[in-house]
PDB file of N, CA and C in Angstrom:
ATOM      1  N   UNK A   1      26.243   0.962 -11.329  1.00  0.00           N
ATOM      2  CA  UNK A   1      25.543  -0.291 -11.179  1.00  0.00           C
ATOM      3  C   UNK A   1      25.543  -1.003 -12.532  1.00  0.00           C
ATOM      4  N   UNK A   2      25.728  -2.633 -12.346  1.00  0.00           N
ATOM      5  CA  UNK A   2      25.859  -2.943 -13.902  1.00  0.00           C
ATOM      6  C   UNK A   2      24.597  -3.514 -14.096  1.00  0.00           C
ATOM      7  N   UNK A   3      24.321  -3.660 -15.541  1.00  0.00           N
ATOM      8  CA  UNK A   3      23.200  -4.176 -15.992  1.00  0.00           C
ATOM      9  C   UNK A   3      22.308  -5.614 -15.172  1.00  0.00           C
ATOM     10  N   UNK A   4      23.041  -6.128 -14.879  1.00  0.00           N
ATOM     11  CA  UNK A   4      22.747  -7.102 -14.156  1.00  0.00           C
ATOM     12  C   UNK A   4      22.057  -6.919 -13.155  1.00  0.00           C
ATOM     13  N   UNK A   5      22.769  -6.225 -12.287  1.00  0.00           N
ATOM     14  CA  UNK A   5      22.476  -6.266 -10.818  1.00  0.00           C
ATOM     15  C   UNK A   5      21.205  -5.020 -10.892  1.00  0.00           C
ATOM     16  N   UNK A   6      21.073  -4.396 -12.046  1.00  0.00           N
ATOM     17  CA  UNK A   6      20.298  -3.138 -12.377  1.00  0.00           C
ATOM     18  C   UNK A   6      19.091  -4.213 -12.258  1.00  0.00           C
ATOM     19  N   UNK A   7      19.041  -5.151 -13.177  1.00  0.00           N
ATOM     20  CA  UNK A   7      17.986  -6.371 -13.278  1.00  0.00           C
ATOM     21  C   UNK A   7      17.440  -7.040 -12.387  1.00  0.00           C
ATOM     22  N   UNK A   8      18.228  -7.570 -11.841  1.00  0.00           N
ATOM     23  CA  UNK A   8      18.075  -8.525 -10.297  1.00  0.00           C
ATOM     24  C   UNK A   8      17.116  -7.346  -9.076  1.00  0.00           C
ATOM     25  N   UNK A   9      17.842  -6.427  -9.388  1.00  0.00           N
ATOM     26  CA  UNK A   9      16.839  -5.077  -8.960  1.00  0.00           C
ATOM     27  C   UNK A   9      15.445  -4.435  -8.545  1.00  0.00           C
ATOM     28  N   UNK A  10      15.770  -4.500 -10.128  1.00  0.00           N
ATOM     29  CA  UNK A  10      13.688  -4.296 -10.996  1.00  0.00           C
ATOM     30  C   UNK A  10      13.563  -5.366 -11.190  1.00  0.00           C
ATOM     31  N   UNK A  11      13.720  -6.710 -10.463  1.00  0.00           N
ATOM     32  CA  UNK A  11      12.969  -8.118 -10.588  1.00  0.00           C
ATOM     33  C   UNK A  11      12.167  -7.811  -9.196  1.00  0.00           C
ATOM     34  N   UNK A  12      13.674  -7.481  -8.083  1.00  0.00           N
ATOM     35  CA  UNK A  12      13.092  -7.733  -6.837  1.00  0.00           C
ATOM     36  C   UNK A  12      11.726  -6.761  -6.373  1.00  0.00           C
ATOM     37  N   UNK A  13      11.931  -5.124  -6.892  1.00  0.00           N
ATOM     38  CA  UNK A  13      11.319  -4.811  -6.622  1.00  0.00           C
ATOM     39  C   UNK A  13       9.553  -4.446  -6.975  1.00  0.00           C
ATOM     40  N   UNK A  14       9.881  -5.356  -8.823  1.00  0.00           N
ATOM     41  CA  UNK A  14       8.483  -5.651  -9.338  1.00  0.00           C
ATOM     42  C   UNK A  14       7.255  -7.220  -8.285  1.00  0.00           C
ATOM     43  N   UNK A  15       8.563  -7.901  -8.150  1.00  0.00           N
ATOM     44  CA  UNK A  15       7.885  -9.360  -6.853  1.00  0.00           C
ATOM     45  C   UNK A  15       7.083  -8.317  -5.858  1.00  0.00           C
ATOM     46  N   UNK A  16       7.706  -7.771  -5.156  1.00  0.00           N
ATOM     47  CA  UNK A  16       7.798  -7.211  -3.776  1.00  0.00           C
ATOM     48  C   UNK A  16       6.085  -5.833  -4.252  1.00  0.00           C
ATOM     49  N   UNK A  17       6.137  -5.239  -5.068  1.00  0.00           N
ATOM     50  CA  UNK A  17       4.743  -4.453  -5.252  1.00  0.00           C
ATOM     51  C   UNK A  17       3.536  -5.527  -5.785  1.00  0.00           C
ATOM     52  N   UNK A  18       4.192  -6.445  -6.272  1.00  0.00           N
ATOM     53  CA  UNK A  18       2.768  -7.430  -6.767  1.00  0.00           C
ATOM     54  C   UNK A  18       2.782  -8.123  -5.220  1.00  0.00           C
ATOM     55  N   UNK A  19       3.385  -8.730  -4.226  1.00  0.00           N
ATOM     56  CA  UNK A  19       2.373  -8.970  -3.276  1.00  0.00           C
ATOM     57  C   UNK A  19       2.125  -8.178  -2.345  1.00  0.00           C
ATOM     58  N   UNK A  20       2.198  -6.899  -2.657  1.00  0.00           N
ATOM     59  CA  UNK A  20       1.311  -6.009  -1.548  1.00  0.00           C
ATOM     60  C   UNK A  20       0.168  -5.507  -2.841  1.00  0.00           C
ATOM     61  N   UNK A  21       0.105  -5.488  -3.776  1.00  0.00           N
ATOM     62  CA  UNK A  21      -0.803  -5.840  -4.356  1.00  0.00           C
ATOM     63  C   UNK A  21      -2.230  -6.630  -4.329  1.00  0.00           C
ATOM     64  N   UNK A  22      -1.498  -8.075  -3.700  1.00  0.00           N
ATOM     65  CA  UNK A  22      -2.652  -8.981  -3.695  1.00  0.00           C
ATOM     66  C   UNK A  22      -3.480  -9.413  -2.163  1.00  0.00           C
ATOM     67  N   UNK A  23      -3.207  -8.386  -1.105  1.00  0.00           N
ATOM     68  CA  UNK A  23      -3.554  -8.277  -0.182  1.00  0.00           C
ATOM     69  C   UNK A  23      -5.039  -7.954  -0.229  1.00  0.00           C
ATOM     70  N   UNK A  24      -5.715  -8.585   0.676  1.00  0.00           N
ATOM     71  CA  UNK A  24      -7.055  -8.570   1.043  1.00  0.00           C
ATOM     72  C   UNK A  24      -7.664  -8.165   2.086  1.00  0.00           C
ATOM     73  N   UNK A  25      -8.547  -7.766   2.865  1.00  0.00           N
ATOM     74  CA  UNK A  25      -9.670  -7.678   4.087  1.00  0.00           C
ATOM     75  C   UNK A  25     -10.462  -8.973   4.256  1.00  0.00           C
ATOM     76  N   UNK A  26     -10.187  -9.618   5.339  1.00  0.00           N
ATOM     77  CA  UNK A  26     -11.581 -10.513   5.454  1.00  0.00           C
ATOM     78  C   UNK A  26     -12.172 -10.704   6.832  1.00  0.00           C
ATOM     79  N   UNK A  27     -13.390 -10.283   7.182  1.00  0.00           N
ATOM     80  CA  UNK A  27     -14.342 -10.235   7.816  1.00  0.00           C
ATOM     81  C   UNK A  27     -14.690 -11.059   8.473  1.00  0.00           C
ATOM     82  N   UNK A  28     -14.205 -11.793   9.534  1.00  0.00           N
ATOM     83  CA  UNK A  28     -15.149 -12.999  10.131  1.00  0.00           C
ATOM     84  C   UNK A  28     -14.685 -13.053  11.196  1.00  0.00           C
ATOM     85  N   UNK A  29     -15.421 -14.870  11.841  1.00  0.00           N
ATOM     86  CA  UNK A  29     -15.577 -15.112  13.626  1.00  0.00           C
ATOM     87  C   UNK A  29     -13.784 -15.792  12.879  1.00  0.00           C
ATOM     88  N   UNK A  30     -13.182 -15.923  13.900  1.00  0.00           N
ATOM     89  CA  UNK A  30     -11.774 -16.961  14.324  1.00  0.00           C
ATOM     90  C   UNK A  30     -12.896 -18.046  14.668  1.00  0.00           C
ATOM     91  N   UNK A  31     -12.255 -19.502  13.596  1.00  0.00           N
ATOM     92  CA  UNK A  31     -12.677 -20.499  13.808  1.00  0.00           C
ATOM     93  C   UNK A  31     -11.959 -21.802  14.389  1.00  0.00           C
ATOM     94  N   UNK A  32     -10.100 -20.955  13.992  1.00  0.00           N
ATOM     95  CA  UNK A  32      -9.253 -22.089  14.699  1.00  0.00           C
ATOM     96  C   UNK A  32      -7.982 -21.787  14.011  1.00  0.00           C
ATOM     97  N   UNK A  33      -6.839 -21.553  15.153  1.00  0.00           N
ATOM     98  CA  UNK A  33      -5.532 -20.908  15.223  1.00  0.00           C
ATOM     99  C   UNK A  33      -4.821 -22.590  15.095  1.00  0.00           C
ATOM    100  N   UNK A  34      -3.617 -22.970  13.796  1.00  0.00           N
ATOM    101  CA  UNK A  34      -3.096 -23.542  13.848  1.00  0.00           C
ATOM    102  C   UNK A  34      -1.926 -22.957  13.922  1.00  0.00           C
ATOM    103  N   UNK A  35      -0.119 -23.812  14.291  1.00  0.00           N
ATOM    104  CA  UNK A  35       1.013 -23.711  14.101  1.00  0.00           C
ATOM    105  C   UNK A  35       0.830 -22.319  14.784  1.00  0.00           C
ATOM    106  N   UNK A  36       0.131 -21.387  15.753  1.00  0.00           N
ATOM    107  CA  UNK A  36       0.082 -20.644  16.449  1.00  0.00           C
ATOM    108  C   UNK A  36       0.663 -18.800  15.753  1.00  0.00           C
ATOM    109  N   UNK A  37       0.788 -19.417  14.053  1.00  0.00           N
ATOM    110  CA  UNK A  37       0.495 -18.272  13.435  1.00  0.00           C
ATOM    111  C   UNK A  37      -0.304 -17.988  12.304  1.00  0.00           C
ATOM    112  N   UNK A  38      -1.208 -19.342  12.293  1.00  0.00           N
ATOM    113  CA  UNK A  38      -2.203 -19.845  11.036  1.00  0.00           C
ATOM    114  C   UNK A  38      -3.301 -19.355  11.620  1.00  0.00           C
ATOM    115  N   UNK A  39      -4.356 -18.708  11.122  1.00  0.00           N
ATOM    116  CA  UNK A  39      -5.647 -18.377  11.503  1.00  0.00           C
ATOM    117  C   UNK A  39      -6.705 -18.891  10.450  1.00  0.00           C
ATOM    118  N   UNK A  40      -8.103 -19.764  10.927  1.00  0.00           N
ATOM    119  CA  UNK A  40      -8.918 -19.865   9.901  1.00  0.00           C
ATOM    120  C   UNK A  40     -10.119 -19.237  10.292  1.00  0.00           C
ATOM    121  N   UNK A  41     -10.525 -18.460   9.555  1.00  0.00           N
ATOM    122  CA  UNK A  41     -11.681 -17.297   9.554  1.00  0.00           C
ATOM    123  C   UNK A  41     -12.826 -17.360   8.640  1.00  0.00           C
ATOM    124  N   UNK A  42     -14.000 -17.963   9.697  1.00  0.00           N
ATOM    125  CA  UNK A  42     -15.467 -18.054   8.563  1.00  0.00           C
ATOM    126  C   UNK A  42     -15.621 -16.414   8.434  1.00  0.00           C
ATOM    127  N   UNK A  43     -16.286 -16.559   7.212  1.00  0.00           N
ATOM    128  CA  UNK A  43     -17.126 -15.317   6.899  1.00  0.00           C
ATOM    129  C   UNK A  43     -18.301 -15.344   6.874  1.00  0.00           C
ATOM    130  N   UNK A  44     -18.552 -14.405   6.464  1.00  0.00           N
ATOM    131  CA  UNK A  44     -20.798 -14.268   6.592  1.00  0.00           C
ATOM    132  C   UNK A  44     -21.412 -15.627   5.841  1.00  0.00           C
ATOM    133  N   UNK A  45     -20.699 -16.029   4.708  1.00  0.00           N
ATOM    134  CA  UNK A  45     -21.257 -16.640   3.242  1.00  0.00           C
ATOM    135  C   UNK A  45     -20.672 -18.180   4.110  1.00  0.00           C
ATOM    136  N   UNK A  46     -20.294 -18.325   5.421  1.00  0.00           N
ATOM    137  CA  UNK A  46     -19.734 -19.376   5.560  1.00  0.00           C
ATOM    138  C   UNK A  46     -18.705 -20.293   5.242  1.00  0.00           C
ATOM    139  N   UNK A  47     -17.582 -19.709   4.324  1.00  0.00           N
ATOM    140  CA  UNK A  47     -16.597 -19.892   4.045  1.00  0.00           C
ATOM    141  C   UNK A  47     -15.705 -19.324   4.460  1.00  0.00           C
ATOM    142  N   UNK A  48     -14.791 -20.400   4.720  1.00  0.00           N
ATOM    143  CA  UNK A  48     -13.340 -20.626   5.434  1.00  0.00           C
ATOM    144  C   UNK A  48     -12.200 -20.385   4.653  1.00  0.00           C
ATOM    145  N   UNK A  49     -11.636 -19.077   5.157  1.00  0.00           N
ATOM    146  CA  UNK A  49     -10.339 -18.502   4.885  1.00  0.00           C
ATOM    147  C   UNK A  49      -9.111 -18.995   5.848  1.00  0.00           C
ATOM    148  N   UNK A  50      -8.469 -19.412   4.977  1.00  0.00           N
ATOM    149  CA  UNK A  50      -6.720 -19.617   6.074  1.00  0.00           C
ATOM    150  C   UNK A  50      -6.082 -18.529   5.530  1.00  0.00           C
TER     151      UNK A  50
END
């Protein structure tokens, strides 16, 4: 493997652990399904997660 593609590599696979990284839990009622794969979700504190 050459240096390069060694790179392009450990780029892709440093991206790819930081967003399973930044994954969350959130807790609430369904307040309203857009584009039929968008979900917006109040929580306890009353704020709205998309």
């Amino acid at each position: 493997m050459t240096l390069t593609k060694k790179r392009i590599f450990l780029t892709l696979a440093l991206l790819l652990s930081l967003s399973f990284a930044s994954a969350q839990n959130i807790v609430g009622k369904v307040v309203g399904v857009s584009d039929g794969d968008t979900l917006t979700v109040l929580d306890a504190a009353k704020v709205q997660h998309r």
